[in-house]
N, C-alpha and C. Protein backbone atom coordinates (compact mmCIF):
# COMPACT_ATOMS: atom_id res chain seq x y z
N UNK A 1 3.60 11.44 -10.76
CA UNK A 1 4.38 12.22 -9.81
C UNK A 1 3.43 12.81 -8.77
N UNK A 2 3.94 12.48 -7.55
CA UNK A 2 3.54 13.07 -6.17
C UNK A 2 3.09 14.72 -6.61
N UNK A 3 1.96 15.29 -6.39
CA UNK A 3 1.90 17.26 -6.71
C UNK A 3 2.33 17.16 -4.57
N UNK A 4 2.93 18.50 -4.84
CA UNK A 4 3.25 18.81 -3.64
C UNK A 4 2.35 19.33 -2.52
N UNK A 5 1.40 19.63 -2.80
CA UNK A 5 -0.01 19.71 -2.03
C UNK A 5 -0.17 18.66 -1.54
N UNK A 6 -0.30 17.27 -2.31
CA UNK A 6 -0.47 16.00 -1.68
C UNK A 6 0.56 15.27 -0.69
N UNK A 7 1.93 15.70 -0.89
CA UNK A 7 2.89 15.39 -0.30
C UNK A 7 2.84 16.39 1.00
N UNK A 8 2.02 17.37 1.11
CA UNK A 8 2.17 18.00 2.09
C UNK A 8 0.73 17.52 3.21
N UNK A 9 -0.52 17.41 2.64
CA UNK A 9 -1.36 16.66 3.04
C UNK A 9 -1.20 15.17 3.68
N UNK A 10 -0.60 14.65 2.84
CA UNK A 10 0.39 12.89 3.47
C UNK A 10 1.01 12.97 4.61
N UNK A 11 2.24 14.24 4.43
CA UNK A 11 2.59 14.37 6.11
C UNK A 11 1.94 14.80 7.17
N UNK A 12 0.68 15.68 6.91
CA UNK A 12 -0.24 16.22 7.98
C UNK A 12 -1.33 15.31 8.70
N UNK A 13 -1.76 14.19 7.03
CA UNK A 13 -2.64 13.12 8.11
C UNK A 13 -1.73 12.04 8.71
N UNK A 14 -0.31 11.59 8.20
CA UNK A 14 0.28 10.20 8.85
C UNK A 14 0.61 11.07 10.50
N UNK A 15 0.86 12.11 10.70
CA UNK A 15 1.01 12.29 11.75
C UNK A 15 -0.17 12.31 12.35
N UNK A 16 -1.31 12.50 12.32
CA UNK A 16 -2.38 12.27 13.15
C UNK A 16 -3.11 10.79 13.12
N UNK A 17 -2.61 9.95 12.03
CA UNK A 17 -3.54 8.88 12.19
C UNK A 17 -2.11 7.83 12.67
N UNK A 18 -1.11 7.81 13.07
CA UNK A 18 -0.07 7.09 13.34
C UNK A 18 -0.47 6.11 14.23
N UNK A 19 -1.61 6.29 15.41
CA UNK A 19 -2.20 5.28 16.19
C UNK A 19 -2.97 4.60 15.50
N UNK A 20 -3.64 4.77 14.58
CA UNK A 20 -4.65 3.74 13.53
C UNK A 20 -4.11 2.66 13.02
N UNK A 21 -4.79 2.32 12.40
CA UNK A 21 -4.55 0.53 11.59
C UNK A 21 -5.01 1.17 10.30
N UNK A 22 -4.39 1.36 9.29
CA UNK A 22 -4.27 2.48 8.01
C UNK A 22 -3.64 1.43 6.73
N UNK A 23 -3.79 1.86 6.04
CA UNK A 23 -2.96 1.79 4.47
C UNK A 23 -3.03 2.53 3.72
N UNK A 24 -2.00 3.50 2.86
CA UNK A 24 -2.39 4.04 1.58
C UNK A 24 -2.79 3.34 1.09
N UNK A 25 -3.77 3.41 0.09
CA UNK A 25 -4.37 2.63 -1.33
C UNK A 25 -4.20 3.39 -2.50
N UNK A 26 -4.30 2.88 -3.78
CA UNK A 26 -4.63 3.56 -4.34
C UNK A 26 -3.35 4.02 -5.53
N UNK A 27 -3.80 4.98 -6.75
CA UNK A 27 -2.71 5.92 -7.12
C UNK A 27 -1.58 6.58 -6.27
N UNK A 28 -1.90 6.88 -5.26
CA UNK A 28 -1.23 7.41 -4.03
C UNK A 28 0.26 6.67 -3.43
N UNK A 29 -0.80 5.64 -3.40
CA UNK A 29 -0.07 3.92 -2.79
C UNK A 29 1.19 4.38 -3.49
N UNK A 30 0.46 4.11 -5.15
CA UNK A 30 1.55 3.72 -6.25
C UNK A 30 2.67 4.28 -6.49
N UNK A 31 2.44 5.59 -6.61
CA UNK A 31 3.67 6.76 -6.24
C UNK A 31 4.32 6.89 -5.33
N UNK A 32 3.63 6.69 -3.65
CA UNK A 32 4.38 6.53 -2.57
C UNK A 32 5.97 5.54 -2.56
N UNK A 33 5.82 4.35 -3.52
CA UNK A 33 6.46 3.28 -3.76
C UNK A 33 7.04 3.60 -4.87
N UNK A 34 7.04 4.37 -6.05
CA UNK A 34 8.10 4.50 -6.81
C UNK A 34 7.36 4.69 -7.96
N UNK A 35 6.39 4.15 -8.42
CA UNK A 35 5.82 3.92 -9.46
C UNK A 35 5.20 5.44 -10.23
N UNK A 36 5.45 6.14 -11.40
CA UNK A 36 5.18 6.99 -12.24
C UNK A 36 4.07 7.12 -12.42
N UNK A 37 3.22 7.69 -11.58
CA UNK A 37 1.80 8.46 -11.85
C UNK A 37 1.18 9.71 -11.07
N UNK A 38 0.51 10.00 -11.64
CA UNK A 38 0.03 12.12 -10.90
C UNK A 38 -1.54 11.28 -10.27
N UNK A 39 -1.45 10.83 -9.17
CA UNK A 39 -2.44 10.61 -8.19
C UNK A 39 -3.75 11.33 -8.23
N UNK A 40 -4.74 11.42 -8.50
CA UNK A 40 -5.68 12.16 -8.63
C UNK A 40 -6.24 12.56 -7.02
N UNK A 41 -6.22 11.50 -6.25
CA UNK A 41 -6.83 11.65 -5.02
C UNK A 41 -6.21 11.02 -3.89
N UNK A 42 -6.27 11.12 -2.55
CA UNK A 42 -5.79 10.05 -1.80
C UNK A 42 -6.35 9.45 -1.04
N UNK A 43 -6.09 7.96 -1.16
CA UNK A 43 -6.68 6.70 -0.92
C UNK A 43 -6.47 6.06 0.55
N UNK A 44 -7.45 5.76 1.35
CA UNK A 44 -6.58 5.16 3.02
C UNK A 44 -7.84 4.15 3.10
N UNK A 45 -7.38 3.06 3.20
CA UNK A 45 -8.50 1.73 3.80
C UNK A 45 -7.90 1.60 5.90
N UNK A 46 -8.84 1.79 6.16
CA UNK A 46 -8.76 1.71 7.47
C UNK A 46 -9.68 0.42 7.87
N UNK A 47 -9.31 -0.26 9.42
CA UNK A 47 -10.27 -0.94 10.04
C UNK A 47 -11.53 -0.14 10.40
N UNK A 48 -12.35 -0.77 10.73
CA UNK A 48 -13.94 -0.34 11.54
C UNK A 48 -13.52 0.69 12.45
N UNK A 49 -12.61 0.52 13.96
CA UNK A 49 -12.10 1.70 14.40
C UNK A 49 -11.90 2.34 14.45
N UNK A 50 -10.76 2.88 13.61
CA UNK A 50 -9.98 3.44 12.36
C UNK A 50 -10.48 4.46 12.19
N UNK A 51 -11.83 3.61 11.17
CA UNK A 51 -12.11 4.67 10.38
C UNK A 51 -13.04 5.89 11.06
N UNK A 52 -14.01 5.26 11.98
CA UNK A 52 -14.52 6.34 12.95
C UNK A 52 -13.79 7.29 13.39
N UNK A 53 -12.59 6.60 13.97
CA UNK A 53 -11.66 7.85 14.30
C UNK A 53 -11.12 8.96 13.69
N UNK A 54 -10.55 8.20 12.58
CA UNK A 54 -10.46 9.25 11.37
C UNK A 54 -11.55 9.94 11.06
N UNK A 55 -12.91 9.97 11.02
CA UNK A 55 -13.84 10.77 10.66
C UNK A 55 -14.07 11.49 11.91
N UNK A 56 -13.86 11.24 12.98
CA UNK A 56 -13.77 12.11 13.93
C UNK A 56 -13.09 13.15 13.86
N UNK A 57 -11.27 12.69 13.79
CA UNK A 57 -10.59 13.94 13.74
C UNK A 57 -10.53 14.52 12.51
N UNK A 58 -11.20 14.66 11.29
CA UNK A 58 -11.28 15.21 10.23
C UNK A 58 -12.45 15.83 9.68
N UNK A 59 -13.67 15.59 10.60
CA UNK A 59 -14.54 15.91 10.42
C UNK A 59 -15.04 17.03 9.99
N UNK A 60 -14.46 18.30 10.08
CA UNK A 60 -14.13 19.39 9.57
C UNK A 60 -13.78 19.55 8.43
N UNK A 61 -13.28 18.80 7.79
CA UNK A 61 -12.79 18.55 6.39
C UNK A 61 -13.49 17.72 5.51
N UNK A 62 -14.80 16.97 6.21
CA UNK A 62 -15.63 16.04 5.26
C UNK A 62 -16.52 16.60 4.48
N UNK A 63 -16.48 16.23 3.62
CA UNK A 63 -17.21 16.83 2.07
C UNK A 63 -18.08 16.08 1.65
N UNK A 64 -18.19 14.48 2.44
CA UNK A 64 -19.65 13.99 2.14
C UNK A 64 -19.55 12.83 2.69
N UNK A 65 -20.81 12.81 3.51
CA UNK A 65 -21.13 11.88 4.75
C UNK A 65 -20.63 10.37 4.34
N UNK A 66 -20.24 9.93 5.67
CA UNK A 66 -20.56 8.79 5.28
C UNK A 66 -21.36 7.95 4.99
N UNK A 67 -20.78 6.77 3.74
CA UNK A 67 -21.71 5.46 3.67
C UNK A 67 -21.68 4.96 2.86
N UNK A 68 -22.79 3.52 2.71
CA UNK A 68 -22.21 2.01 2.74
C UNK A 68 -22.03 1.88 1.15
N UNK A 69 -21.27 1.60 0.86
CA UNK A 69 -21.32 1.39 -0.72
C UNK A 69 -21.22 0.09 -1.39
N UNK A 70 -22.52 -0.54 -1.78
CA UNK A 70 -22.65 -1.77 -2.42
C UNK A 70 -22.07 -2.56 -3.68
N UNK A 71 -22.15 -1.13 -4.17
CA UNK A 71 -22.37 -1.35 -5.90
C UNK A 71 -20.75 -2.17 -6.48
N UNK A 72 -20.88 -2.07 -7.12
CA UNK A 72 -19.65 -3.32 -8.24
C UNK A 72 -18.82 -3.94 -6.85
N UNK A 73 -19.83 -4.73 -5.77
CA UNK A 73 -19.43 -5.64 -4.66
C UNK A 73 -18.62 -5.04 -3.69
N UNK A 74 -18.60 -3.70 -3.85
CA UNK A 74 -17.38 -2.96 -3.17
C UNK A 74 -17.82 -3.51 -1.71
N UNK A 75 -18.87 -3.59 -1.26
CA UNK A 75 -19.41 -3.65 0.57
C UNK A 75 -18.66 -3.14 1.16
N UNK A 76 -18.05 -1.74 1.27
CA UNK A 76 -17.40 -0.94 1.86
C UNK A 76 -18.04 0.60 2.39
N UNK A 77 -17.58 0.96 3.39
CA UNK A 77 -17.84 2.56 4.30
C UNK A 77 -16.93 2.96 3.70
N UNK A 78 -17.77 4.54 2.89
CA UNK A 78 -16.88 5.19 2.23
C UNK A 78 -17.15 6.68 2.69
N UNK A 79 -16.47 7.53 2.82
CA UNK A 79 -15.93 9.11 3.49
C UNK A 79 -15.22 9.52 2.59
N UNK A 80 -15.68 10.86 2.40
CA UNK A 80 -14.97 12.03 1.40
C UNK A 80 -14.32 13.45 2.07
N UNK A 81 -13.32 13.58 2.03
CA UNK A 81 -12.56 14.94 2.74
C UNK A 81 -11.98 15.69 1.64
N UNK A 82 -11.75 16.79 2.23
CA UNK A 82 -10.79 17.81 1.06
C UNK A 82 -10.14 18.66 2.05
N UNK A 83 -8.48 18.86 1.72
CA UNK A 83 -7.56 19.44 3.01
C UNK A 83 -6.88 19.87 1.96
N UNK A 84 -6.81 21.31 2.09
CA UNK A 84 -6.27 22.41 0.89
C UNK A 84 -6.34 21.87 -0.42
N UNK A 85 -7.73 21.59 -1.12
CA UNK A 85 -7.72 21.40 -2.48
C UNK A 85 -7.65 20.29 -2.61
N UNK A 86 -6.94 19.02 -1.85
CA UNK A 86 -6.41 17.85 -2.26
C UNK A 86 -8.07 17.16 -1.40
N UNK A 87 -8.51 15.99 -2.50
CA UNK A 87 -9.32 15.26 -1.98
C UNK A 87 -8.90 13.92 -1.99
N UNK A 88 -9.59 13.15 -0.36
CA UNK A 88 -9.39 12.24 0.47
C UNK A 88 -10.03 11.55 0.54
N UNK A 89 -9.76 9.91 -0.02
CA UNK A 89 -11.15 9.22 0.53
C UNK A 89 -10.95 8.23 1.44
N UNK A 90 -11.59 7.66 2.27
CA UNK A 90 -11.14 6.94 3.07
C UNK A 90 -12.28 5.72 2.98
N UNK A 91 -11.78 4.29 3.49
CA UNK A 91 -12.31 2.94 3.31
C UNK A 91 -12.17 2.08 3.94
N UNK A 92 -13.36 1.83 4.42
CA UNK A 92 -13.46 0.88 5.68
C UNK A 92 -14.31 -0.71 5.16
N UNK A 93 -13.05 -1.71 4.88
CA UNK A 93 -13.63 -2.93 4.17
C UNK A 93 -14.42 -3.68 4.75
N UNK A 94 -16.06 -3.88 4.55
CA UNK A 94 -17.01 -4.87 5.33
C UNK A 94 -16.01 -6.50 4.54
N UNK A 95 -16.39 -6.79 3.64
CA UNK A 95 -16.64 -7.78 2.87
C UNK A 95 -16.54 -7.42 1.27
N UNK A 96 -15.30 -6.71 1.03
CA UNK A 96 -15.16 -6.34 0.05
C UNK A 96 -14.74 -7.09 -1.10
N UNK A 97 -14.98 -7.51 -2.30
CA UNK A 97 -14.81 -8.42 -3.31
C UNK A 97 -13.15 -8.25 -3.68
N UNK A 98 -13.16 -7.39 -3.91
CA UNK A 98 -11.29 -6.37 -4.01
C UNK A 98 -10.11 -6.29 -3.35
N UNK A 99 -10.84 -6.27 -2.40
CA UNK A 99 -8.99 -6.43 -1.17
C UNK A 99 -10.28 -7.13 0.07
N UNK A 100 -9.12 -8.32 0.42
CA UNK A 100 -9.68 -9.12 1.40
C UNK A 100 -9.50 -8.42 2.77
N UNK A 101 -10.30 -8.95 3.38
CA UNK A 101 -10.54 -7.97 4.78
C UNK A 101 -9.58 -7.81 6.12
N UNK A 102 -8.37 -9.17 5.37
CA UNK A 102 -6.44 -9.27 6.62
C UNK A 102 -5.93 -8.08 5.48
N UNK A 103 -6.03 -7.39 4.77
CA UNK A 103 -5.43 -6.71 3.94
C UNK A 103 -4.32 -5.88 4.47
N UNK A 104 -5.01 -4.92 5.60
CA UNK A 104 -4.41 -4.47 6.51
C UNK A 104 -3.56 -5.18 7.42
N UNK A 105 -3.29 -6.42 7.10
CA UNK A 105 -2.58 -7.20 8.16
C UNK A 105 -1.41 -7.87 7.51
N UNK A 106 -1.58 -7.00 6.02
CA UNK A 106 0.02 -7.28 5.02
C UNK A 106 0.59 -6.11 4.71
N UNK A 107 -0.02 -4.80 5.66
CA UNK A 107 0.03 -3.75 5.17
C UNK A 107 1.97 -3.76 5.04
N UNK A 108 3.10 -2.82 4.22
CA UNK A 108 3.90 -2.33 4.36
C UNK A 108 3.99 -0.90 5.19
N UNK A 109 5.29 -0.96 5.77
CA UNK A 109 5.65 0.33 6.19
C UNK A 109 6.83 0.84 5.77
N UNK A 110 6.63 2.40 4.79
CA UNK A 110 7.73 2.88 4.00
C UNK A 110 8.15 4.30 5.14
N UNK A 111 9.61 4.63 4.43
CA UNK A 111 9.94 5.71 4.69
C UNK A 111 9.03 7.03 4.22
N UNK A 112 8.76 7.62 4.57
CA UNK A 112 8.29 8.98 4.12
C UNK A 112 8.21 10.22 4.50
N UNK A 113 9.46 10.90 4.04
CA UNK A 113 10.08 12.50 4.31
C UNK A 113 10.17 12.40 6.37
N UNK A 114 11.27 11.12 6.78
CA UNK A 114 11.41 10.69 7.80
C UNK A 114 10.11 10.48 8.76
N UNK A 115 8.41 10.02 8.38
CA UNK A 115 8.12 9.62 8.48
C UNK A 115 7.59 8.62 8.48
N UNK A 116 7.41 7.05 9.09
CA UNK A 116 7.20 5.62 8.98
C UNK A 116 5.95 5.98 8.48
N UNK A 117 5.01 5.57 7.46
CA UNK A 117 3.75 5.73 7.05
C UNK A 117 3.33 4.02 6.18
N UNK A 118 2.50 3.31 6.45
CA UNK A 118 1.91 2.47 6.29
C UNK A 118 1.17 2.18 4.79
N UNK A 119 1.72 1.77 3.78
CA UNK A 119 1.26 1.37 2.87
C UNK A 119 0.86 -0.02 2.14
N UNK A 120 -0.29 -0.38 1.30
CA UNK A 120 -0.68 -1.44 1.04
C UNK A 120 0.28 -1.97 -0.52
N UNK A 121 0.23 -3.55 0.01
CA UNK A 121 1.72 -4.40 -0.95
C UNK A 121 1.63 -4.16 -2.02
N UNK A 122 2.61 -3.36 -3.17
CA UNK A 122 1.92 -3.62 -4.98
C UNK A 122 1.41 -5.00 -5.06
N UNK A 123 1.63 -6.03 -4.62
CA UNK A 123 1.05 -7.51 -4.86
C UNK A 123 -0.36 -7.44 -4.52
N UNK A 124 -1.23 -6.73 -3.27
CA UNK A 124 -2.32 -6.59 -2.90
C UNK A 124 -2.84 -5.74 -4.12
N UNK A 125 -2.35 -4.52 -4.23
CA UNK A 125 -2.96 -3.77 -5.22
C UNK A 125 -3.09 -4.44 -6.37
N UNK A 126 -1.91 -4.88 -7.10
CA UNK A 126 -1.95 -5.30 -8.30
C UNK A 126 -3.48 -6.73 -8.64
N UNK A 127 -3.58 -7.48 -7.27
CA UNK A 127 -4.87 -8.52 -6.75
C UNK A 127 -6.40 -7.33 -7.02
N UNK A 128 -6.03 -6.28 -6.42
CA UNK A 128 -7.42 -5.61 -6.37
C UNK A 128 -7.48 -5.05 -7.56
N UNK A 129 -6.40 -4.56 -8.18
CA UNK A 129 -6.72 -4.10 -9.46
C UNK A 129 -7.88 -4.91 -10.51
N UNK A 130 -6.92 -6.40 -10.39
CA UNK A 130 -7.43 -6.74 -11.28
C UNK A 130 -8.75 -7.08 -11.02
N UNK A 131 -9.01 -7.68 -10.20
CA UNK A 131 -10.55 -7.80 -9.47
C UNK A 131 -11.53 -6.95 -10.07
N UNK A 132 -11.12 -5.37 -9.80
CA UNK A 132 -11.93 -4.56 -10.22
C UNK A 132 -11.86 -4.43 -12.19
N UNK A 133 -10.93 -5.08 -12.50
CA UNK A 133 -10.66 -4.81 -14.31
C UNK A 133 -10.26 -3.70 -14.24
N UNK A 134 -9.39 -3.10 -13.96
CA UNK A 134 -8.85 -2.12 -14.48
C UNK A 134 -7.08 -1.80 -14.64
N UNK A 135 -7.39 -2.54 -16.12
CA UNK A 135 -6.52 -3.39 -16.69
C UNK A 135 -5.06 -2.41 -17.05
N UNK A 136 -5.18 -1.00 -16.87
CA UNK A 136 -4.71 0.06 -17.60
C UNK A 136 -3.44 0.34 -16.13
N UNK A 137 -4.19 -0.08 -14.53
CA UNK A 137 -3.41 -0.01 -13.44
C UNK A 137 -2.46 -1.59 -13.29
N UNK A 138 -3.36 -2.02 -13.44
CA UNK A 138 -2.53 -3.50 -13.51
C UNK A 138 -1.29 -3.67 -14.46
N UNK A 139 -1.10 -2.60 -15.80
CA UNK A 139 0.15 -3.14 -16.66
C UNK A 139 1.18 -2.19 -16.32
N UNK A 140 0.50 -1.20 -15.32
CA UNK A 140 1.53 -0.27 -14.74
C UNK A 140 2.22 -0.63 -13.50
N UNK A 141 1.64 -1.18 -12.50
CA UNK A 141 2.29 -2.49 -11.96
C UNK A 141 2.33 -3.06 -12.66
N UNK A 142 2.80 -4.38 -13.37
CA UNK A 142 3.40 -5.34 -13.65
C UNK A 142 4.81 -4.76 -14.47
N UNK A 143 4.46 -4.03 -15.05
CA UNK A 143 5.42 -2.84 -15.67
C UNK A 143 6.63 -2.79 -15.15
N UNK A 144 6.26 -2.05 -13.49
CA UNK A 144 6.99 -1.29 -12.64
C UNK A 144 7.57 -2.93 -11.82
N UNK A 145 6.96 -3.90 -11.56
CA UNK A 145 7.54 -4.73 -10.42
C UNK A 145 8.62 -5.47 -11.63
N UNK A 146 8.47 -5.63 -12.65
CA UNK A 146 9.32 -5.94 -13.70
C UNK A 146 10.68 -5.24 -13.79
N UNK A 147 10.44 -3.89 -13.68
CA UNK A 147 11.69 -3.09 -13.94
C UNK A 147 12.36 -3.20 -12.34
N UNK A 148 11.76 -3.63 -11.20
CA UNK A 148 12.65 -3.88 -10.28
C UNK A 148 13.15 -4.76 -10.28
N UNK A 149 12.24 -6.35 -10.73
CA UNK A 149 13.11 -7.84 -10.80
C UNK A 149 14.50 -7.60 -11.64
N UNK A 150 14.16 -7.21 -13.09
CA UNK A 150 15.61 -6.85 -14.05
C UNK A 150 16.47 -6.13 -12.98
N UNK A 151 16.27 -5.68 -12.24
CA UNK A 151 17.58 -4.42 -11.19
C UNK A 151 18.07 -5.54 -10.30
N UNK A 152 17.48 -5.93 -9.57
CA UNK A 152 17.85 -7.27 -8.20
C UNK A 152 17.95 -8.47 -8.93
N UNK A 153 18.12 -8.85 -9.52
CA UNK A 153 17.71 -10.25 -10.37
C UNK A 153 19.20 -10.64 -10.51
N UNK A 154 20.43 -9.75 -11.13
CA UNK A 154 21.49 -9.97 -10.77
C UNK A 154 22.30 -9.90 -10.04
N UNK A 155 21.68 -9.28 -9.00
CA UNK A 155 22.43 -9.49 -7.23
C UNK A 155 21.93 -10.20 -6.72
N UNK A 156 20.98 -10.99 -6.77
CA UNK A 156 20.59 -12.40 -6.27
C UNK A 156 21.47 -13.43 -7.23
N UNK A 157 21.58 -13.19 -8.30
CA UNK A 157 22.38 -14.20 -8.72
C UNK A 157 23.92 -14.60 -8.05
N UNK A 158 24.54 -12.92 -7.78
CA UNK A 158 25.69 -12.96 -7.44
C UNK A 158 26.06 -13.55 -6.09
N UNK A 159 25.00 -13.12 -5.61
CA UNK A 159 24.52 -13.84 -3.79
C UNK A 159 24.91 -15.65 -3.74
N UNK A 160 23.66 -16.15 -4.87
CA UNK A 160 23.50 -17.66 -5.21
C UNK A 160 25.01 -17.92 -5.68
N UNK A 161 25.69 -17.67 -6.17
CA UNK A 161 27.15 -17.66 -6.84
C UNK A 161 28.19 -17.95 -6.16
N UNK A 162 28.15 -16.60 -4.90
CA UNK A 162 28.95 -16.42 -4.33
C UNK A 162 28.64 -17.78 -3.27
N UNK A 163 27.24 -17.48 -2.46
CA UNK A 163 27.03 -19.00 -1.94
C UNK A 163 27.72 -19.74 -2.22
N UNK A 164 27.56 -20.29 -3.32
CA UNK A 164 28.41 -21.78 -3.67
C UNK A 164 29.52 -21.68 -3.96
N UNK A 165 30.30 -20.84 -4.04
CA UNK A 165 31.67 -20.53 -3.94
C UNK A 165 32.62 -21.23 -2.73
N UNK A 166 31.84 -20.17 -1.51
CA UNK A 166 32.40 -20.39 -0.29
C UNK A 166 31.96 -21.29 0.49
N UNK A 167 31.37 -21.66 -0.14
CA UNK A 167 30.08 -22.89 1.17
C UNK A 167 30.84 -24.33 0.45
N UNK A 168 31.43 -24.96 1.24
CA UNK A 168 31.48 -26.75 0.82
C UNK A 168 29.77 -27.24 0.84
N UNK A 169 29.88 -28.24 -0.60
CA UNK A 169 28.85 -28.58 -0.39
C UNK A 169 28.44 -29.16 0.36
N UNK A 170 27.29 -28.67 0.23
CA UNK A 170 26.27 -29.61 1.66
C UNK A 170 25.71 -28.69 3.11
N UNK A 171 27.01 -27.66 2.99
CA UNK A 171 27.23 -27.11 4.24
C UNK A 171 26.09 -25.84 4.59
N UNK A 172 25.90 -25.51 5.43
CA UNK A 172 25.07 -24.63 5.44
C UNK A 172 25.70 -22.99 6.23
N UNK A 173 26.18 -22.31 5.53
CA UNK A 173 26.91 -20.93 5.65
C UNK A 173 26.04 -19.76 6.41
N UNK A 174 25.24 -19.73 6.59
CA UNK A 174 24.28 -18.83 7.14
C UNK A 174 24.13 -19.19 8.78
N UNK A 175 24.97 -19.73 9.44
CA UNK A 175 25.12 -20.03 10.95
C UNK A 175 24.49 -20.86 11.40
N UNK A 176 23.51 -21.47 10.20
CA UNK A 176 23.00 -22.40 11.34
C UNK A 176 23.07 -24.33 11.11
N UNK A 177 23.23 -25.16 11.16
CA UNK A 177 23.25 -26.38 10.92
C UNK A 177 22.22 -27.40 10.89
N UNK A 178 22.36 -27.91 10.23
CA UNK A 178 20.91 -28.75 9.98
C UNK A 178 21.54 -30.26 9.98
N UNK A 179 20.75 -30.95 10.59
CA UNK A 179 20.99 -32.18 10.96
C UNK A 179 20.17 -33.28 10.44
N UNK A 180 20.79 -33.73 9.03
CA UNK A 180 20.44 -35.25 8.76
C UNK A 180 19.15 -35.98 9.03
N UNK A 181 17.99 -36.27 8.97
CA UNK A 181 17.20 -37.32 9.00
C UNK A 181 17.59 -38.60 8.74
């Protein structure tokens, strides 16, 4: 579960970074999207741009400089903030082993407390999870994208059903026509 400090922090940076190229990552991500967990920190992979910028306008709030972080292949620019208690990290992917570097270019955009805010796909996460082994986030997605297929799984059926109900075969019901080879 979202703590309300963080939910109040979420709305204070999506409104300032709304011009960026952003993603939640992270525990953060996960909760943002539905999924049952108390976020420890919050997570944002930004482009090269991005992320300068963001350390620009937050700079006041950084708690430890930036830089390059090698280790378990991460090859990522990493920045540490803290904005009332809640700490922020932010990630700027060189060549990262974990999330490929179009990552940001599958990003989602959710509702959030009527702000549009930019989050990364459980399919991406659930990819980086495992990458990194950490096998304990990965069964919590697969968990969670499970308990949505069982929910939609029979309104797609009813969809496919109904399709062939009303459609003569062959025909194509969705407006458009397709023409024979």
């Amino acid at each position: 579960m979202v703590k309300k400090e963080q939910l109040k922090i979420i709305s204070k940076i999506a409104g300032k970074i709304s011009d960026l190229n952003y993603a939640f990552i992270g525990s953060i991500n996960f909760a943002l999207q539905g999924i049952s967990i108390d976020p420890r920190d919050i997570g944002i992979l930004l482009d090269a741009k991005s992320f300068n910028q963001f350390d620009k306008r937050f700079d006041r709030f950084r708690t430890k400089e930036k830089y390059y972080d090698e280790s378990e292949a991460r090859n990522s620019w990493r920045a540490f903030y803290q904005i009332d208690e809640v700490e922020i990290e932010i990630l700027q992917n060189v060549d990262n082993f974990c999330r490929p570097k179009d990552e940001l270019a599958k990003k989602l955009k959710i509702n959030f407390d009527g702000t549009e805010i930019n989050c990364s796909s459980l399919k991406s996460e659930l990819s980086a999870y495992q990458k990194m082994g950490r096998y304990g986030k990965v069964k919590l997605i697969k968990e969670f994208l499970e308990k949505i297929m069982k929910k939609i799984l029979p309104i797609i059926h009813v969809v496919i059903l109904f399709t062939a109900l009303i459609c003569p075969f062959g025909a194509n019901c969705w407006g458009y026509y397709s023409v024979g080879v």
